[in-house]
PDB file of N, CA and C in Angstrom:
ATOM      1  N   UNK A   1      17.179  44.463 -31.634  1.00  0.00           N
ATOM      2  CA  UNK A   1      16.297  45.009 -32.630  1.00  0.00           C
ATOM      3  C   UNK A   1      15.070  44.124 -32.806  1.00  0.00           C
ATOM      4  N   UNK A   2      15.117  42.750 -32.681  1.00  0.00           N
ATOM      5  CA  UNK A   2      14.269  42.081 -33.187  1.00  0.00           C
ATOM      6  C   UNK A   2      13.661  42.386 -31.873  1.00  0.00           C
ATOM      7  N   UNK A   3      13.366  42.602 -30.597  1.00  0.00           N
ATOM      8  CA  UNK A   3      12.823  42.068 -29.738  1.00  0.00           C
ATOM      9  C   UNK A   3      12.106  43.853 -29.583  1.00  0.00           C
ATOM     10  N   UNK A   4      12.537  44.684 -30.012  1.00  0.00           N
ATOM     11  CA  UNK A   4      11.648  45.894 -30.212  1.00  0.00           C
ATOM     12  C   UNK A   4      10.496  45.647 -31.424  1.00  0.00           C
ATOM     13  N   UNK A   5      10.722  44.865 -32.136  1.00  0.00           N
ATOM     14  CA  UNK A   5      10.191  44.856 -33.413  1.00  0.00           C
ATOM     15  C   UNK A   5       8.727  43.793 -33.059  1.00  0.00           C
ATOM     16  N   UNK A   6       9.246  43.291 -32.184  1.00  0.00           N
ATOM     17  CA  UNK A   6       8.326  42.084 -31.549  1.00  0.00           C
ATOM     18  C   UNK A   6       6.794  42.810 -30.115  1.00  0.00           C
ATOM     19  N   UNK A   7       7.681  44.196 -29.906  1.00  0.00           N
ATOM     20  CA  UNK A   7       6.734  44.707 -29.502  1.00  0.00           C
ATOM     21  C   UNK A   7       5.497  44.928 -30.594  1.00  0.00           C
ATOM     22  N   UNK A   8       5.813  45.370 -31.740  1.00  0.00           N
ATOM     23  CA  UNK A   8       5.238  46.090 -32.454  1.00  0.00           C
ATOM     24  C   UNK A   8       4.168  44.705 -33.665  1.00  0.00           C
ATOM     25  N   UNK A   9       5.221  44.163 -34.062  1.00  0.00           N
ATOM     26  CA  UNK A   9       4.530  43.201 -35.240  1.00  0.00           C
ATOM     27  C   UNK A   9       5.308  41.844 -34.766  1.00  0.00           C
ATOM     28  N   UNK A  10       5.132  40.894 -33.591  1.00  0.00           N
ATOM     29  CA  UNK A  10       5.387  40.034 -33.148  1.00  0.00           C
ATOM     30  C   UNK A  10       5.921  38.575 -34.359  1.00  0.00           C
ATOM     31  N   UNK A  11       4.839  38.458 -35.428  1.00  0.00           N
ATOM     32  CA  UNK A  11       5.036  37.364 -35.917  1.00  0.00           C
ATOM     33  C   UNK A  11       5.877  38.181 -37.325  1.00  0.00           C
ATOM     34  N   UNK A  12       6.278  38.771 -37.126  1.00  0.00           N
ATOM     35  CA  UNK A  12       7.594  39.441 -38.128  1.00  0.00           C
ATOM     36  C   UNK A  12       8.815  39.606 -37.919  1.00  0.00           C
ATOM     37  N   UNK A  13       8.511  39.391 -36.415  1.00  0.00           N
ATOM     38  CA  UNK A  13      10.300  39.674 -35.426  1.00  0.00           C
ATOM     39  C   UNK A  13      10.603  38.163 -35.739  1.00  0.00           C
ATOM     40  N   UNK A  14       9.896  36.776 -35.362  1.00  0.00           N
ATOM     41  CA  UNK A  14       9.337  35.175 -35.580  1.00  0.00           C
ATOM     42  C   UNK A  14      10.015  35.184 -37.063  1.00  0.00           C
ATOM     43  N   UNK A  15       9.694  35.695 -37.839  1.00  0.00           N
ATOM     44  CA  UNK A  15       9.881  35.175 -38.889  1.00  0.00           C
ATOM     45  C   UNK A  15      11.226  36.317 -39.640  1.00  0.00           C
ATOM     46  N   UNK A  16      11.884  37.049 -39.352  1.00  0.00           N
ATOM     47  CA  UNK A  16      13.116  37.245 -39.159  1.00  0.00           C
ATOM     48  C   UNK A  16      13.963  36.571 -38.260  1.00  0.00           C
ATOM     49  N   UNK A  17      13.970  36.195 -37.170  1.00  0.00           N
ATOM     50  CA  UNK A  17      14.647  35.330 -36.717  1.00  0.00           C
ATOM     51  C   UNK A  17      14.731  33.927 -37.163  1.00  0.00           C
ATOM     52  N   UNK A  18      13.966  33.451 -38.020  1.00  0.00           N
ATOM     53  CA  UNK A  18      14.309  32.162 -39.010  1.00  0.00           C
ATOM     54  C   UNK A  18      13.415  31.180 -38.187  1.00  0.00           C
ATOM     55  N   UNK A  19      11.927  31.582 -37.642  1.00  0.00           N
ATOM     56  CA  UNK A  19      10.802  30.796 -36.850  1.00  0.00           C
ATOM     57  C   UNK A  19       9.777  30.532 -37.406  1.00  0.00           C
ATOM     58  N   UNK A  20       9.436  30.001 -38.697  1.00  0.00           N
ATOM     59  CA  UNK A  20       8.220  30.572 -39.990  1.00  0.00           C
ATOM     60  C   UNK A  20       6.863  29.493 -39.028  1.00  0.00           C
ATOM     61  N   UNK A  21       7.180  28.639 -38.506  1.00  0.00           N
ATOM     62  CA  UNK A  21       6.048  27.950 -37.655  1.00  0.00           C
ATOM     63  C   UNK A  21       5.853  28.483 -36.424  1.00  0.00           C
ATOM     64  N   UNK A  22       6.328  28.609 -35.756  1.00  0.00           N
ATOM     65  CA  UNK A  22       6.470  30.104 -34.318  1.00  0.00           C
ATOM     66  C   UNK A  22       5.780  31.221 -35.094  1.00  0.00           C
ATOM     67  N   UNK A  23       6.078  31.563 -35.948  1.00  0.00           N
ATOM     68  CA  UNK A  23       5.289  32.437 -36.559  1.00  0.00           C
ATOM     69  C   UNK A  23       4.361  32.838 -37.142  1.00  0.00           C
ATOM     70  N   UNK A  24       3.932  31.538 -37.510  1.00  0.00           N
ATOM     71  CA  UNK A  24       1.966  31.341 -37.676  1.00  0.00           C
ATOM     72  C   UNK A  24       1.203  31.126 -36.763  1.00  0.00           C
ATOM     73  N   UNK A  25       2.071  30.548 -35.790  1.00  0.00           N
ATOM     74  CA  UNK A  25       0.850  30.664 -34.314  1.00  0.00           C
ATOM     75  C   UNK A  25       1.266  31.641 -33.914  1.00  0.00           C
ATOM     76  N   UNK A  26       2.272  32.550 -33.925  1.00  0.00           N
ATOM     77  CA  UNK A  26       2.149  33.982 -33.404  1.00  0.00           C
ATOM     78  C   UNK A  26       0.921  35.061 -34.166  1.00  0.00           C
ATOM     79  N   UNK A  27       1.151  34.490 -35.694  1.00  0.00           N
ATOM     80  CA  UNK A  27      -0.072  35.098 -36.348  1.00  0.00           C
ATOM     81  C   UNK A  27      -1.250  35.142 -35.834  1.00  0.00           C
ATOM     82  N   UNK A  28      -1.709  33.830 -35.452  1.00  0.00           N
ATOM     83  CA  UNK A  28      -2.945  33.853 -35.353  1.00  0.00           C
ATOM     84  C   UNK A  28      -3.492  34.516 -33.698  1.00  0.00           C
ATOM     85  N   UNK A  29      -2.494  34.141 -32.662  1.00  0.00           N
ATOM     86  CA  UNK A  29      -2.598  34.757 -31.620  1.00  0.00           C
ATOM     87  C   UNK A  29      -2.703  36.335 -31.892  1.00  0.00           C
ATOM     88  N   UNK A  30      -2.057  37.361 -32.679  1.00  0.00           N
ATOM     89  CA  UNK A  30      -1.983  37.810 -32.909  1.00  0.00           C
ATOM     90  C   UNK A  30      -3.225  38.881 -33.858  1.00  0.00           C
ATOM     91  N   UNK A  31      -3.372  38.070 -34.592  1.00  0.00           N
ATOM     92  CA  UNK A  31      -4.728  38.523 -35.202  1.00  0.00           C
ATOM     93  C   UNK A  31      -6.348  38.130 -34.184  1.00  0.00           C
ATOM     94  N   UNK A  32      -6.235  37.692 -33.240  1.00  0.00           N
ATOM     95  CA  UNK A  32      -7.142  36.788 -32.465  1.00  0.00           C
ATOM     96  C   UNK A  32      -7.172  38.488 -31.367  1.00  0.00           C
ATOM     97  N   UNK A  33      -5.626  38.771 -30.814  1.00  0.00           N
ATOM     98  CA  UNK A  33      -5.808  39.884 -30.261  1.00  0.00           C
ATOM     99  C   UNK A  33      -6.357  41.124 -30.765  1.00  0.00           C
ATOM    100  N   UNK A  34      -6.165  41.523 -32.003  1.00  0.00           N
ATOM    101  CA  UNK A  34      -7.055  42.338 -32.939  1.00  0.00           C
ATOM    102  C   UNK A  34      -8.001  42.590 -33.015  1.00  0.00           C
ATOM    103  N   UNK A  35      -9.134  41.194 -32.727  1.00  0.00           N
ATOM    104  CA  UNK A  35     -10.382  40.805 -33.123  1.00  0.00           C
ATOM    105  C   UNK A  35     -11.115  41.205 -31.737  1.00  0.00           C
ATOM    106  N   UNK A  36     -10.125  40.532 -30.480  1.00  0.00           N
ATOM    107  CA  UNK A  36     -11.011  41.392 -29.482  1.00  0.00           C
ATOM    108  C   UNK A  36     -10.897  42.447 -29.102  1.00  0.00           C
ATOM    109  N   UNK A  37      -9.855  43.349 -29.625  1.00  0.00           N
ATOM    110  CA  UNK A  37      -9.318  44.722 -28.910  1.00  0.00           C
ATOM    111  C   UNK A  37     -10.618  45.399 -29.407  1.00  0.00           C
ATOM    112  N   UNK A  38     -10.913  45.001 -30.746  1.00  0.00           N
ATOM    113  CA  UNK A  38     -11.837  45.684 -31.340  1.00  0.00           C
ATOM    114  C   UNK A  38     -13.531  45.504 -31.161  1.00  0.00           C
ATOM    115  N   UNK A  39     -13.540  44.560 -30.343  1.00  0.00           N
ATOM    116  CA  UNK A  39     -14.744  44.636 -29.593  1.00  0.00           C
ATOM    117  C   UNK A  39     -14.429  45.237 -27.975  1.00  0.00           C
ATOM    118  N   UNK A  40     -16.098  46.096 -28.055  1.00  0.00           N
ATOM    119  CA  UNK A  40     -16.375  46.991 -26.765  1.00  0.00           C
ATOM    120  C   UNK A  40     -16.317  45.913 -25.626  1.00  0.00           C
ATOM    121  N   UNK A  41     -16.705  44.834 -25.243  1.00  0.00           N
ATOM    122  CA  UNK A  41     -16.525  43.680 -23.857  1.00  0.00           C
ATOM    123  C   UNK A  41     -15.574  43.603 -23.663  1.00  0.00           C
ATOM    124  N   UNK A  42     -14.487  42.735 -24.827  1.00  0.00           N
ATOM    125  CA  UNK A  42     -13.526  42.009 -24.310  1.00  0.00           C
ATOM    126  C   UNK A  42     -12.138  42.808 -25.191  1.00  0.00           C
ATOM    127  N   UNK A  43     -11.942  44.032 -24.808  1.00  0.00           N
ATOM    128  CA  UNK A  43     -10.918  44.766 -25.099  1.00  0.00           C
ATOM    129  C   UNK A  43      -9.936  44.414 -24.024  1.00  0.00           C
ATOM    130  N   UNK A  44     -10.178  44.037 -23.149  1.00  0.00           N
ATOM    131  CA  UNK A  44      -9.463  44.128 -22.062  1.00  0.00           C
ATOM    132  C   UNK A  44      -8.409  42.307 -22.241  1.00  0.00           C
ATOM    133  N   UNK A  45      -9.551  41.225 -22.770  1.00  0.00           N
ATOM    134  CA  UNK A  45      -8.877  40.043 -23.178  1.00  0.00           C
ATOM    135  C   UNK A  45      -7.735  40.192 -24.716  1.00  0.00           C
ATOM    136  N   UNK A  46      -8.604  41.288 -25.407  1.00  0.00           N
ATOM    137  CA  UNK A  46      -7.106  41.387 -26.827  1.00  0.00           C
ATOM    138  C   UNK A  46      -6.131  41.711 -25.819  1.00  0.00           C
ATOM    139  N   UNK A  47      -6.026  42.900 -24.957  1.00  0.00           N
ATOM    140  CA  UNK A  47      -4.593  43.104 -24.223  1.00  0.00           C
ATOM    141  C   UNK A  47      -3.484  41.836 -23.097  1.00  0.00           C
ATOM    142  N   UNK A  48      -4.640  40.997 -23.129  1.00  0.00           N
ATOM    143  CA  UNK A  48      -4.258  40.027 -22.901  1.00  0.00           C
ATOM    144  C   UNK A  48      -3.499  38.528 -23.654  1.00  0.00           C
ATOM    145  N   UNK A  49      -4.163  38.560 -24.448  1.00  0.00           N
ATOM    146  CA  UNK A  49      -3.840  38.235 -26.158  1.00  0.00           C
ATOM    147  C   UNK A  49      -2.905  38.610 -26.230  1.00  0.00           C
ATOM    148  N   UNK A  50      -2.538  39.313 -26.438  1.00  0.00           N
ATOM    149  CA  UNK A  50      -1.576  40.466 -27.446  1.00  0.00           C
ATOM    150  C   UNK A  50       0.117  40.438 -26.812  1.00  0.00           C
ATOM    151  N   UNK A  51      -0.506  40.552 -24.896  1.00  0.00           N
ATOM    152  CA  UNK A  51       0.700  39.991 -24.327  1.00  0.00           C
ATOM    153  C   UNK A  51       1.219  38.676 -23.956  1.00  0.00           C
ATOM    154  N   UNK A  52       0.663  37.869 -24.231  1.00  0.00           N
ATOM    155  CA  UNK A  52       0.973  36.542 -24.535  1.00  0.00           C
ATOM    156  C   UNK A  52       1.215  36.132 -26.509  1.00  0.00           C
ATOM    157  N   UNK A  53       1.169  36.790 -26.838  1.00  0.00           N
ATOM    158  CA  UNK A  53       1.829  36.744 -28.342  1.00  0.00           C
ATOM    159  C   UNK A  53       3.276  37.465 -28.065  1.00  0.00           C
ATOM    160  N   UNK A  54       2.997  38.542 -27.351  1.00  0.00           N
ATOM    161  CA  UNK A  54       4.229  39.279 -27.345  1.00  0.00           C
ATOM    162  C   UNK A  54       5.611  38.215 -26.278  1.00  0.00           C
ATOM    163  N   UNK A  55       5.024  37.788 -25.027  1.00  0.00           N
ATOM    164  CA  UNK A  55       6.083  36.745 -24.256  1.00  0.00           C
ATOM    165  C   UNK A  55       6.750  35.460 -25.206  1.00  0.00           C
ATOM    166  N   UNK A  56       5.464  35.237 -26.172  1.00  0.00           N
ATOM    167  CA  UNK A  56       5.460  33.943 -26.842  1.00  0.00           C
ATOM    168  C   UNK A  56       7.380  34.415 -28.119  1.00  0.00           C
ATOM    169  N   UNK A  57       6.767  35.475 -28.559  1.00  0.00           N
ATOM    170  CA  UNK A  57       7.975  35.991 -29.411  1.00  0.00           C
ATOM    171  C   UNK A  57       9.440  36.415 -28.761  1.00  0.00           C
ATOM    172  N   UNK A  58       9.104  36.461 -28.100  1.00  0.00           N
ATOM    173  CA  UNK A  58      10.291  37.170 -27.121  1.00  0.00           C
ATOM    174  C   UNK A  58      11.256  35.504 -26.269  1.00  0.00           C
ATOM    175  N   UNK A  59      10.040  34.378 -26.282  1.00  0.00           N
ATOM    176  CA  UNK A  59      10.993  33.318 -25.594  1.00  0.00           C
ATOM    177  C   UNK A  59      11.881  32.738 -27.163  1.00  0.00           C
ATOM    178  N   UNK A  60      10.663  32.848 -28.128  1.00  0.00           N
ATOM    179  CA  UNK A  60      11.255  32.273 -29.268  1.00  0.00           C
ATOM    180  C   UNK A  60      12.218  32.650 -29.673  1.00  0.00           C
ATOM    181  N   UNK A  61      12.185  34.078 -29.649  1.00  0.00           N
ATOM    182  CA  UNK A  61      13.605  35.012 -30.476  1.00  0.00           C
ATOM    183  C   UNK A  61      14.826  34.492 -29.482  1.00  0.00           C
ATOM    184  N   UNK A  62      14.594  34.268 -28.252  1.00  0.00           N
ATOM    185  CA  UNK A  62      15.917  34.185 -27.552  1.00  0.00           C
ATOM    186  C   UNK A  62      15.914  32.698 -27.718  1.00  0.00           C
ATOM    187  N   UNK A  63      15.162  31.640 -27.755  1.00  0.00           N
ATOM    188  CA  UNK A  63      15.830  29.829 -28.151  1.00  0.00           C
ATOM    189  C   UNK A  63      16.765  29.714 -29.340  1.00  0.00           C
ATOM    190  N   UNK A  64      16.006  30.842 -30.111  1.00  0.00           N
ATOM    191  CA  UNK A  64      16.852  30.902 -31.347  1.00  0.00           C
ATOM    192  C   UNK A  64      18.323  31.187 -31.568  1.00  0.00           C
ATOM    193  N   UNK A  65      18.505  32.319 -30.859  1.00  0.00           N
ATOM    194  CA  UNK A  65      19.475  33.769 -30.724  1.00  0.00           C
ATOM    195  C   UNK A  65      20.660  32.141 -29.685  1.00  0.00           C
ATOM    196  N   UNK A  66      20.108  31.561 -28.600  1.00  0.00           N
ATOM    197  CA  UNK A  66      20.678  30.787 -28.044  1.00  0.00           C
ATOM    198  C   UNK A  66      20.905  29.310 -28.843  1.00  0.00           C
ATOM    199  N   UNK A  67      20.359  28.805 -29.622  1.00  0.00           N
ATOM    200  CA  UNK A  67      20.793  28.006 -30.098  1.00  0.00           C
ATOM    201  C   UNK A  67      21.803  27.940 -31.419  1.00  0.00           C
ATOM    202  N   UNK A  68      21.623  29.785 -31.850  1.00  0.00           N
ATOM    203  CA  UNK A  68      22.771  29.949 -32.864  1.00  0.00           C
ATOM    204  C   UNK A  68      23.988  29.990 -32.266  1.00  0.00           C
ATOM    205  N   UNK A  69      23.745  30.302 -31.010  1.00  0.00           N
ATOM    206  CA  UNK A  69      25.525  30.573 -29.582  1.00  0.00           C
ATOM    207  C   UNK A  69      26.193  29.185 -30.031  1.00  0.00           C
ATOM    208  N   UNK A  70      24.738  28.523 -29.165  1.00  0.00           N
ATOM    209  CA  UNK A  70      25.666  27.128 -28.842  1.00  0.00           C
ATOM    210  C   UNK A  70      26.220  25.867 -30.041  1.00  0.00           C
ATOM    211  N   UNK A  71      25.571  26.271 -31.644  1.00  0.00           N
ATOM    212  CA  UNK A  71      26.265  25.567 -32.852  1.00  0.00           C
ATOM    213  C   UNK A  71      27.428  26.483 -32.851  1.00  0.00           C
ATOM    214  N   UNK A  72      27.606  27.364 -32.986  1.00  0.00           N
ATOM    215  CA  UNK A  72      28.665  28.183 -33.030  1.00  0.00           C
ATOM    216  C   UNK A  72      30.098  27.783 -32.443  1.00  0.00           C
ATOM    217  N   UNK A  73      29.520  27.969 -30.465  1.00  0.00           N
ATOM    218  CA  UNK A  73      30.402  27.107 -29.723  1.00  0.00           C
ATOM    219  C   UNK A  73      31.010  25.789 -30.522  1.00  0.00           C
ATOM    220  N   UNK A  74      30.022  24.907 -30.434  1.00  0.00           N
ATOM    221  CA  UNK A  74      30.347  23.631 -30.674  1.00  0.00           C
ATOM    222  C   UNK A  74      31.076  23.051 -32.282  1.00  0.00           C
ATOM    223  N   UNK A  75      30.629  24.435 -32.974  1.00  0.00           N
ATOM    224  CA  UNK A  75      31.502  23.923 -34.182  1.00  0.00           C
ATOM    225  C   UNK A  75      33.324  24.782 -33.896  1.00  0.00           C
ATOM    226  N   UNK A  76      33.355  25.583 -33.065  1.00  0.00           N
ATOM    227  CA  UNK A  76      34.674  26.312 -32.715  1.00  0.00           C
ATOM    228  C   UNK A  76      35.071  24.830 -31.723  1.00  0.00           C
ATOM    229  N   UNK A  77      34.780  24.266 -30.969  1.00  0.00           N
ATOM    230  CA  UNK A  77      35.471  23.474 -30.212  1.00  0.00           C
ATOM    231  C   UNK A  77      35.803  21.921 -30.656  1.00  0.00           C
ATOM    232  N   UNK A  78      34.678  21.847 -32.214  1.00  0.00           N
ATOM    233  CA  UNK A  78      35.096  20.515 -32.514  1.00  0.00           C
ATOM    234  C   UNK A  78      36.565  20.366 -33.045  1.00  0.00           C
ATOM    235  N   UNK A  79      36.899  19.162 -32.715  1.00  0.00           N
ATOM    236  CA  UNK A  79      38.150  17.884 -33.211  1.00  0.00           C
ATOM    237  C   UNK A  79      38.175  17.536 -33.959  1.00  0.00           C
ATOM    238  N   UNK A  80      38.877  18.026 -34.787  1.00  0.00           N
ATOM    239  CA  UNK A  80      38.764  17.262 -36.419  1.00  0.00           C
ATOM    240  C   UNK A  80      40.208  16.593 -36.194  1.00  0.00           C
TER     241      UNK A  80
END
């Protein structure tokens, strides 16, 4: 879910997944893609933008998604 959601509003998928600093530089990448989609030259650089905000969310959501695995693991296998 989050990683559909990340198509759409990138630094909201970031900041549901528990990334609030991932998620201000997704902001701003993000709003940066906006700024040129909406100019006639460099429409072609927001889509560029936009997919590098979008890869940027998509590695984050999964470090995350993977580092909740591996506390998980490691608190099931500790020795008390």
């Amino acid at each position: 879910m989050l990683y559909f959601l990340a198509i759409f509003c990138s630094p909201l998928a970031l900041l549901f997944a528990g990334r609030p600093f991932a998620a201000l530089f997704n902001l701003i990448l993000y709003v940066l893609s906006i700024a040129l989609w909406a100019t006639i030259i460099l429409h072609h650089a927001g889509f560029v933008v936009w997919a590098l905000a979008f890869i940027h969310a998509v590695l984050v959501i999964h470090d995350a998604r993977e580092y909740r695995r591996m506390r998980r693991i490691m608190a099931a296998t500790r020795l008390d």
